[in-house]
N, C-alpha and C. Protein backbone atom coordinates (compact mmCIF):
# COMPACT_ATOMS: atom_id res chain seq x y z
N UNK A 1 256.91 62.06 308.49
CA UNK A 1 256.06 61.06 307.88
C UNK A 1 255.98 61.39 306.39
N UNK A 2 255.93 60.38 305.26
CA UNK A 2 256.08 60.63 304.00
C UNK A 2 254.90 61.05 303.93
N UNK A 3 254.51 61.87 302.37
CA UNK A 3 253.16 62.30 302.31
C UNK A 3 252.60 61.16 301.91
N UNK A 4 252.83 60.04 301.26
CA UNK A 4 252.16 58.46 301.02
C UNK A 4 251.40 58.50 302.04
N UNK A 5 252.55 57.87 303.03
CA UNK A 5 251.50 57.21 304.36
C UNK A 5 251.04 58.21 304.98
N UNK A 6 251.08 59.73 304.99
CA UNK A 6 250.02 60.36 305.56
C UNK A 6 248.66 60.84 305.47
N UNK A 7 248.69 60.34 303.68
CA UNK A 7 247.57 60.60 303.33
C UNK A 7 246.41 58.75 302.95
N UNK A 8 247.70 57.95 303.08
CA UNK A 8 247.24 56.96 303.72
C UNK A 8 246.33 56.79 305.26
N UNK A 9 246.78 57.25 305.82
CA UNK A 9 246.86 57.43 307.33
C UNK A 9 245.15 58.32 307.46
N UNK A 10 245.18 59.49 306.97
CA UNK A 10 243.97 60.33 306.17
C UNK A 10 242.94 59.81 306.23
N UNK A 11 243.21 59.04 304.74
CA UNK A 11 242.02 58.09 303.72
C UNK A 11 241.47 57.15 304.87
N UNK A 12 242.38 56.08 305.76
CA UNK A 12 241.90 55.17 306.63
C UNK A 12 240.91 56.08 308.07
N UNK A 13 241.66 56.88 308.56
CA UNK A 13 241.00 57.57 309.43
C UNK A 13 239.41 58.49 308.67
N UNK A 14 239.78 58.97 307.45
CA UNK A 14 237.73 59.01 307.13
C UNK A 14 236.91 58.44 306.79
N UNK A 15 237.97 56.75 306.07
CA UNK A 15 237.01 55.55 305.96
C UNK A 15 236.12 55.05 307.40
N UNK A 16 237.08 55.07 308.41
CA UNK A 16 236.79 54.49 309.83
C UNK A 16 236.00 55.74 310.75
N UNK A 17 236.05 56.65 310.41
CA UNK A 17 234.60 57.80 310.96
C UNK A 17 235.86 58.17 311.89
N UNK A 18 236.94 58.29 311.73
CA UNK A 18 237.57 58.89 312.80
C UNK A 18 238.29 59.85 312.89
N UNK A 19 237.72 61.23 312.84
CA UNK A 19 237.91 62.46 312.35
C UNK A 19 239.18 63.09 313.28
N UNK A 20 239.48 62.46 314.93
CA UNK A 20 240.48 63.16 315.73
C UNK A 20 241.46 62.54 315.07
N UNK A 21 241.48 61.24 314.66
CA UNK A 21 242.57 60.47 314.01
C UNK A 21 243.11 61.39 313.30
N UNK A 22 242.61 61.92 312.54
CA UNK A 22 242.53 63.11 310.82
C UNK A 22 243.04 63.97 311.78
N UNK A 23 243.19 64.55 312.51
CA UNK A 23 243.68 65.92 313.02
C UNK A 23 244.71 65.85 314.21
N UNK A 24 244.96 64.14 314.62
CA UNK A 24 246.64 64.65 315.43
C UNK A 24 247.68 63.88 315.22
N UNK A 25 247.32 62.98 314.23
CA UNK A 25 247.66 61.94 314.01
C UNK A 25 249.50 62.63 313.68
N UNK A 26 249.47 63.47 313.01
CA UNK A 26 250.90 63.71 312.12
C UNK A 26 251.49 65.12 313.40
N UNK A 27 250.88 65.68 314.29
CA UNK A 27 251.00 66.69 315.30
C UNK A 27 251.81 64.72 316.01
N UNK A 28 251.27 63.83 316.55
CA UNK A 28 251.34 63.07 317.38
C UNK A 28 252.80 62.19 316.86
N UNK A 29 252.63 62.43 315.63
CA UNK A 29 253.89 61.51 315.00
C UNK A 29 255.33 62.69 315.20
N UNK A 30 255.14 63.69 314.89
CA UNK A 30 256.62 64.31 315.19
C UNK A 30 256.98 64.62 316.82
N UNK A 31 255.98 64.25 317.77
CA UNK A 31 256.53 64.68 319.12
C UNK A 31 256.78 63.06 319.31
N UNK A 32 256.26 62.38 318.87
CA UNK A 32 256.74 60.86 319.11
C UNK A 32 257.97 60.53 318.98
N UNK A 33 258.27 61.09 317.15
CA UNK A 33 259.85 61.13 317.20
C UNK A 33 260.96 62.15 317.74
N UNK A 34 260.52 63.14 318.15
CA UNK A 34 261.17 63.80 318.78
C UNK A 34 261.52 62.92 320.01
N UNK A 35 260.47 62.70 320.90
CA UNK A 35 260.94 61.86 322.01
C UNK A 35 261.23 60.65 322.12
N UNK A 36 261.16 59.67 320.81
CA UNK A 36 261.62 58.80 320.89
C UNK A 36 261.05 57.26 321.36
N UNK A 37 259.42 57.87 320.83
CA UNK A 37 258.40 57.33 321.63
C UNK A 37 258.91 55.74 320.71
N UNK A 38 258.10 54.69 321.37
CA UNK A 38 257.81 53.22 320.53
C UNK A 38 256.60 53.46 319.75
N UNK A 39 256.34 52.25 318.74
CA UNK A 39 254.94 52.81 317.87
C UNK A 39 254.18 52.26 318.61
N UNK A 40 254.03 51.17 319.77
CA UNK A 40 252.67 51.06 320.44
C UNK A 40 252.87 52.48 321.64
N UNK A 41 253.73 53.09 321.82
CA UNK A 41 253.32 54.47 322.37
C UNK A 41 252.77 55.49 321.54
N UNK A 42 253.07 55.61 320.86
CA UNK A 42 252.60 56.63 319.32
C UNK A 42 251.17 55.91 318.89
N UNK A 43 250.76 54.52 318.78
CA UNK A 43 249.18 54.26 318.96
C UNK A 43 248.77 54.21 319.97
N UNK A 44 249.16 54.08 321.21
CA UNK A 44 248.39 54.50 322.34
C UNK A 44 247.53 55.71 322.19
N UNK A 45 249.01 56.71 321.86
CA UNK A 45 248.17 58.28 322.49
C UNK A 45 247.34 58.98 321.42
N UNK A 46 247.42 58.38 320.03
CA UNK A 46 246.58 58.71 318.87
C UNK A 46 245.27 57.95 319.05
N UNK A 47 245.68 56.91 319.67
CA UNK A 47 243.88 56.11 319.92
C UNK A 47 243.56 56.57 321.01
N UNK A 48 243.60 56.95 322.23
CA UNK A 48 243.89 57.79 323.13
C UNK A 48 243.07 58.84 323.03
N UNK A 49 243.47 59.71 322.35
CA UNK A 49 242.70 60.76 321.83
C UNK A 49 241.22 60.91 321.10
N UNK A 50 241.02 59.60 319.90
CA UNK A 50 240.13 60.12 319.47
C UNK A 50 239.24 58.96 320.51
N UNK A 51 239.27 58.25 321.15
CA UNK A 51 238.56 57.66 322.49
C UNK A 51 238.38 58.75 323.55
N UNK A 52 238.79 59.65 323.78
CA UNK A 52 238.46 60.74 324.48
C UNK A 52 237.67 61.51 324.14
N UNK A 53 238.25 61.95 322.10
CA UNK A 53 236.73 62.60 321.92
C UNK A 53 235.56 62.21 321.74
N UNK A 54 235.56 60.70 321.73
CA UNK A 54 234.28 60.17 320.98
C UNK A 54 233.64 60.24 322.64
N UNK A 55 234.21 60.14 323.49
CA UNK A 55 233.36 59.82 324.44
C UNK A 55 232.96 60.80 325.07
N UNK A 56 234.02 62.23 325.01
CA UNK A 56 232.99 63.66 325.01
C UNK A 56 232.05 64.05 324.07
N UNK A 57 232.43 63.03 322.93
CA UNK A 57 230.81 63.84 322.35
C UNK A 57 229.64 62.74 322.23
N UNK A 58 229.75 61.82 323.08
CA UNK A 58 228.48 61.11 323.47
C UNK A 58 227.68 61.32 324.65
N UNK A 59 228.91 62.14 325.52
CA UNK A 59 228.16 62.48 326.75
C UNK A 59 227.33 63.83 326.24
N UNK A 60 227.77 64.66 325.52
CA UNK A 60 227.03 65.93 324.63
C UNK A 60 225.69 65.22 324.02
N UNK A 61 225.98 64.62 322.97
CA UNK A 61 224.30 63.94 322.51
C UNK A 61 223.55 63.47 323.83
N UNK A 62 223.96 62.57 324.86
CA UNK A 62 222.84 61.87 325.89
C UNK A 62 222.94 63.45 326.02
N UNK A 63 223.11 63.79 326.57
CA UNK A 63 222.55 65.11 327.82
C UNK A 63 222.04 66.25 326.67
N UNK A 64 221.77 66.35 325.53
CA UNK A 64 221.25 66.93 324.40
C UNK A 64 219.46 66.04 324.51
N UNK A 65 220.05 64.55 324.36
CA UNK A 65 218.69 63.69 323.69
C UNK A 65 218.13 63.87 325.28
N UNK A 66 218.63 63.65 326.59
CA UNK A 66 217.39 63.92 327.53
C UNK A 66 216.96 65.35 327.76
N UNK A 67 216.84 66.25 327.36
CA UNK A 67 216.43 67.56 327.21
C UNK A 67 216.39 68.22 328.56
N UNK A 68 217.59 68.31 329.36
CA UNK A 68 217.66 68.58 330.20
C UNK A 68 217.59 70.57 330.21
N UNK A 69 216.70 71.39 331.25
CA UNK A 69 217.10 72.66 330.65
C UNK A 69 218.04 73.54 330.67
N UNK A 70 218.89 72.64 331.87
CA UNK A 70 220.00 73.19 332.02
C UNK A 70 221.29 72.07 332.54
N UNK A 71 222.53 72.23 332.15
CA UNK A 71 223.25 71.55 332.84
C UNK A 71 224.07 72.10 333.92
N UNK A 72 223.89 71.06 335.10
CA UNK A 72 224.27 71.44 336.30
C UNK A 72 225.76 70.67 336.85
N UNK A 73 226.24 71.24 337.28
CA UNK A 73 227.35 70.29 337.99
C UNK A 73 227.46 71.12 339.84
N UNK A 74 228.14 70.06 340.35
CA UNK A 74 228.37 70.41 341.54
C UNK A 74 229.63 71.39 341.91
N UNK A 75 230.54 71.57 340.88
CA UNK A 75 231.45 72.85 340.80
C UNK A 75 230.57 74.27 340.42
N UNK A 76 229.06 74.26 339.99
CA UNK A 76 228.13 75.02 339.78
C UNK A 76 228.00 75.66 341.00
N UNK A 77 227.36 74.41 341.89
CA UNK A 77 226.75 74.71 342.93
C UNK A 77 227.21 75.46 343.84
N UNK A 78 225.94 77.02 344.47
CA UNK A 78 226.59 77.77 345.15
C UNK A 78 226.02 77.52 346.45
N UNK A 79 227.29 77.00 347.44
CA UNK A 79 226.71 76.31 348.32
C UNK A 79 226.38 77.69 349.46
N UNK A 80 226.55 79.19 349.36
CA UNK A 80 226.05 79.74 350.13
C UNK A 80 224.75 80.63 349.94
N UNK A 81 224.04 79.70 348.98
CA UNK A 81 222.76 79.63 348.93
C UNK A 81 221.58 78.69 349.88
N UNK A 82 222.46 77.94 350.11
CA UNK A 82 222.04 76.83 351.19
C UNK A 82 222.75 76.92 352.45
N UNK A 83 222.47 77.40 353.13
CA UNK A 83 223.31 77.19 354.76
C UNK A 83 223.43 76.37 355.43
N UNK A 84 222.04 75.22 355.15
CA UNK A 84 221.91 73.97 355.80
C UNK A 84 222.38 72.94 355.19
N UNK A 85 222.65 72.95 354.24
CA UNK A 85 223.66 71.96 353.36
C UNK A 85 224.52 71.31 354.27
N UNK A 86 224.88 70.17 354.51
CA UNK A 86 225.85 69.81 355.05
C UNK A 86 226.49 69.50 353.83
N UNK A 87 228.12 70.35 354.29
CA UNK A 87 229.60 69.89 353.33
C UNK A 87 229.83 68.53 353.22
N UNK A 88 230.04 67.83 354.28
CA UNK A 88 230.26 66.24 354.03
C UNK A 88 229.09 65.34 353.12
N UNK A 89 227.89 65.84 353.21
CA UNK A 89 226.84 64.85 351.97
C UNK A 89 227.09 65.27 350.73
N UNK A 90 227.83 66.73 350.68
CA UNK A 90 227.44 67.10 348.79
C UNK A 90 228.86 66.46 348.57
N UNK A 91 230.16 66.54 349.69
CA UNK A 91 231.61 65.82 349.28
C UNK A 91 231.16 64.00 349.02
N UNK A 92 230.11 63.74 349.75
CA UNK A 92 229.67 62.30 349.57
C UNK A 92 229.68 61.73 348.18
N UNK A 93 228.16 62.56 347.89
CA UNK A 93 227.47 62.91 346.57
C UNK A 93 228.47 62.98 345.63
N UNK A 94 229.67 63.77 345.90
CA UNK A 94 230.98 64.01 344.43
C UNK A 94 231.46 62.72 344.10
N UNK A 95 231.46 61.61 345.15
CA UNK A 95 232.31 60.66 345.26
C UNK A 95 231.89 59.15 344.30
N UNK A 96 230.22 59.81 344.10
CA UNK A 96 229.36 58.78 343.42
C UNK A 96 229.59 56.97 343.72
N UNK A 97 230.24 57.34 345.09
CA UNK A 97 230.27 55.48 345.77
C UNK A 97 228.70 55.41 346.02
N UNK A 98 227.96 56.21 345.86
CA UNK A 98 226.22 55.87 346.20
C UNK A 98 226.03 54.64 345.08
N UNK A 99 226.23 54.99 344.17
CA UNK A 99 225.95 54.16 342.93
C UNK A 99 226.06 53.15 343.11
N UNK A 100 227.32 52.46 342.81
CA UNK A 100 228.04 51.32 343.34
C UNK A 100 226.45 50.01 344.02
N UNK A 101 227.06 51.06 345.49
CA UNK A 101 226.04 50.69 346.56
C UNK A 101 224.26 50.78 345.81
N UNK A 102 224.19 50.83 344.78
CA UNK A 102 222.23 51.30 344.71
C UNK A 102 221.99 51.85 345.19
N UNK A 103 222.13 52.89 346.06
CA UNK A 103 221.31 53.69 346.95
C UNK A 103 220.94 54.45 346.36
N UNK A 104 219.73 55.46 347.10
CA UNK A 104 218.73 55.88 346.54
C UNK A 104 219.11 57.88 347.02
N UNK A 105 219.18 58.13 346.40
CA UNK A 105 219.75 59.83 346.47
C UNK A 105 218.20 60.68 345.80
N UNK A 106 217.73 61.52 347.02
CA UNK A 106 216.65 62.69 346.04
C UNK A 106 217.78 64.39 346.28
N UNK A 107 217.34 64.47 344.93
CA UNK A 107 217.71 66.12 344.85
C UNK A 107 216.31 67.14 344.47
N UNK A 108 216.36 67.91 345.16
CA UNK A 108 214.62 68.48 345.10
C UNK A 108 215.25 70.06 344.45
N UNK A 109 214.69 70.16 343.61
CA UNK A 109 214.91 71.83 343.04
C UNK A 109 216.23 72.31 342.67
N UNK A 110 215.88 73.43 341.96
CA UNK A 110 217.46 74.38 341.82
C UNK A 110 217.20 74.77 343.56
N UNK A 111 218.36 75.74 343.46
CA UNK A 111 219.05 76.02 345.18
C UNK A 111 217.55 77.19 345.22
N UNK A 112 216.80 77.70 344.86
CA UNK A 112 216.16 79.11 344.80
C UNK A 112 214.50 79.35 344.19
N UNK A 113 213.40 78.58 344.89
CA UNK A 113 212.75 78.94 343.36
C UNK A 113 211.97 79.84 344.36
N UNK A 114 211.57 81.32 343.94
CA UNK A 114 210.33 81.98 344.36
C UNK A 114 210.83 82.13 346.10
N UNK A 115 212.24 82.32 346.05
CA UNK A 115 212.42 82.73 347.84
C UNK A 115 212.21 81.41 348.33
N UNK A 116 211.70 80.39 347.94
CA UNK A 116 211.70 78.98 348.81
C UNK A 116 212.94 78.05 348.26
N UNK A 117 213.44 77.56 349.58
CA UNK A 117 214.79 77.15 349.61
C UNK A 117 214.29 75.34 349.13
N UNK A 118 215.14 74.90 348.48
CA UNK A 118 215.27 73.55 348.61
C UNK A 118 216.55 72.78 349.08
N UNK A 119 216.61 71.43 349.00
CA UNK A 119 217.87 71.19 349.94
C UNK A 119 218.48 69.91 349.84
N UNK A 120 219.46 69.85 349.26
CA UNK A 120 220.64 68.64 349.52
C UNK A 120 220.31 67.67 350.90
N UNK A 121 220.30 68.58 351.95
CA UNK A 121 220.54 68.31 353.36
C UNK A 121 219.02 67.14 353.33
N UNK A 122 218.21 66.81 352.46
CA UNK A 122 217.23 65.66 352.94
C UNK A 122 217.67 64.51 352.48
N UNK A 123 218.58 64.49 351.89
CA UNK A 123 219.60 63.47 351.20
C UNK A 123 219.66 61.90 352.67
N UNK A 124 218.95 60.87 352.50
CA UNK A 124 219.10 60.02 353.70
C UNK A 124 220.67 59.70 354.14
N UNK A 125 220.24 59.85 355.47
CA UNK A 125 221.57 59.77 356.26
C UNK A 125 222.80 58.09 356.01
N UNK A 126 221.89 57.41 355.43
CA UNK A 126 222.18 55.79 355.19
C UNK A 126 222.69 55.83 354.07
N UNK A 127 223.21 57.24 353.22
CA UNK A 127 223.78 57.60 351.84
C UNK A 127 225.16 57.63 352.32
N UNK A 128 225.23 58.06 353.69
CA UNK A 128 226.65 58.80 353.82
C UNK A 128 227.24 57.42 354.61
C-alpha cells in the first residue's frame, strides 16, 4: 500500500472513531494480497474486525455500568460443588433457547455461601 493511501486510510479511520481500522488495516492489506483476496474480501475482514471489537468493548462497559461484583460464566461454574445439579438444565441454560421462549429462569446464590448450598436444580422443569 502506498504511504498516500495509508495514511489516508489512517486520517479516515481516526476521523470515523475507528481505532481497529488504525491497527489492521495495512497487517489486513498484505495477507489480502498475498492471497489474492477481492477488495470486498479485504473490506469484509477489516470491517469484520473492528465490528468485533466494538462489540467486545460494549459488552465490557454494560457489564462495568451494571456493577456486577463479579463476572460469572458457566465455563466458571464448578459443578462439583453442587451434586444435585442436574447436567441436562445447566446444558439447557447454555443453550439460552429459554429466551426466545420468555421463560422465566431463577438462579439463587453463588454455588457456597456460609456452608449453605444453593441450586440451579430449582430451575422450573417447564424451562427444559
Amino acid at each position: 500500500m502506498s504511504e498516500d493511501a495509508s495514511s489516508q486510510v489512517a486520517y479516515a479511520a481516526r476521523v470515523l472513531k475507528t481505532p481497529t481500522i488504525s491497527g489492521v488495516f495495512a497487517d489486513l492489506a498484505d495477507t489480502a494480497r498475498r492471497q489474492g483476496w477481492t477488495y470486498e474480501e479485504y473490506l469484509a475482514a477489516v470491517l469484520g474486525r473492528q465490528v468485533a471489537d466494538r462489540e467486545a468493548s460494549g459488552i465490557q462497559v454494560r457489564t462495568r455500568a451494571a456493577h456486577f461484583p463479579q463476572v460469572k460464566t458457566l465455563e466458571d461454574f464448578n459443578v462439583d460443588h453442587q451434586p444435585t445439579l442436574r447436567k441436562d438444565v445447566l446444558a439447557h441454560l447454555a443453550t439460552s433457547t429459554y429466551i426466545g421462549k420468555a421463560d422465566n429462569v431463577v438462579l439463587l446464590g453463588p454455588p457456597v455461601i456460609d456452608g449453605c448450598s444453593s441450586t440451579l436444580s430449582n430451575v422450573s422443569d417447564d424451562v427444559c
